[in-house]
Protein backbone atom coordinates (compact mmCIF):
# COMPACT_ATOMS: atom_id res chain seq x y z
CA UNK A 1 12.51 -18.09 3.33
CA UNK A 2 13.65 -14.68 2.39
CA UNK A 3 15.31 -12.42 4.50
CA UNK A 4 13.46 -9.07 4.30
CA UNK A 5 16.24 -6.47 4.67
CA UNK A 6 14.48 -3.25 4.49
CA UNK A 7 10.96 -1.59 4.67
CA UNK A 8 10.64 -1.00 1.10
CA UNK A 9 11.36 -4.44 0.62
CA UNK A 10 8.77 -4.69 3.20
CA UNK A 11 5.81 -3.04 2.17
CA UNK A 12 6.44 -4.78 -1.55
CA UNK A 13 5.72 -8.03 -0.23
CA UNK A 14 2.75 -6.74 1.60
CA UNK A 15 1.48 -4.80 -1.84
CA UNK A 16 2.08 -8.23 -3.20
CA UNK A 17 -0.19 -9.77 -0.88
CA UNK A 18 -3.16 -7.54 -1.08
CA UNK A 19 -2.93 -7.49 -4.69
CA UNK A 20 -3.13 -11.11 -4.72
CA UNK A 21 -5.77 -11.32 -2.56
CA UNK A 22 -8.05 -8.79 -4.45
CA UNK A 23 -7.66 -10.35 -7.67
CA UNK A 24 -9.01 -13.47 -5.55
CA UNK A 25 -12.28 -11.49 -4.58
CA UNK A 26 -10.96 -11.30 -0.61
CA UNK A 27 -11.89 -8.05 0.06
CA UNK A 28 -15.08 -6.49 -0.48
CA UNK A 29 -15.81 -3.23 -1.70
CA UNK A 30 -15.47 -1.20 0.71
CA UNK A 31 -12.42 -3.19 2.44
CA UNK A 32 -10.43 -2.83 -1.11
CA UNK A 33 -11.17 1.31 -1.48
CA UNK A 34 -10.18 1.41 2.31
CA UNK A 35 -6.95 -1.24 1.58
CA UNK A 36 -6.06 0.72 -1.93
CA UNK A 37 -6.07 4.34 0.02
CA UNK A 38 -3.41 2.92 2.86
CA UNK A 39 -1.41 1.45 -0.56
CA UNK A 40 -1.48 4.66 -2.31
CA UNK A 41 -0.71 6.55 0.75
CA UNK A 42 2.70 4.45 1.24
CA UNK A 43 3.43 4.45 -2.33
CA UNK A 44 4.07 8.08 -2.42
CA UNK A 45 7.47 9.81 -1.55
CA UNK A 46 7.68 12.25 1.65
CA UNK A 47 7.71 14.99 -0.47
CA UNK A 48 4.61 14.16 -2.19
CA UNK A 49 3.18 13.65 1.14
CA UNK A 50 4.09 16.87 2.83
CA UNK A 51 2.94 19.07 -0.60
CA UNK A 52 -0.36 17.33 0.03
CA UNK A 53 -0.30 17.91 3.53
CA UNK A 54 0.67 21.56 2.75
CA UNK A 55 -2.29 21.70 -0.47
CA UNK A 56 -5.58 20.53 2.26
């Protein structure tokens, strides 16, 4: 097994996973929209977080 040496390493595996799953039909509709908001949420950079926070 791989040795997961930081979060970004992290969260890629997990992306991975979901991604995986969905393409499987896992998830339903709802669960995916709620799964893909988290992902996009992570995905973006603390800047891009704080201008949004900053933009509501």
């Amino acid at each position: 097994m791989d040795t997961i040496t930081n979060k970004s390493d992290a969260l890629n595996i997990l992306f991975q996973a979901v991604e995986m799953a969905q393409q499987k039909g896992i998830y339903t509709l709802k669960d995916a929209y709620i799964i893909f908001n988290a992902v996009e949420f992570l995905s973006k950079t603390e800047t891009e977080v704080e201008e949004n926070i900053i933009t509501e």
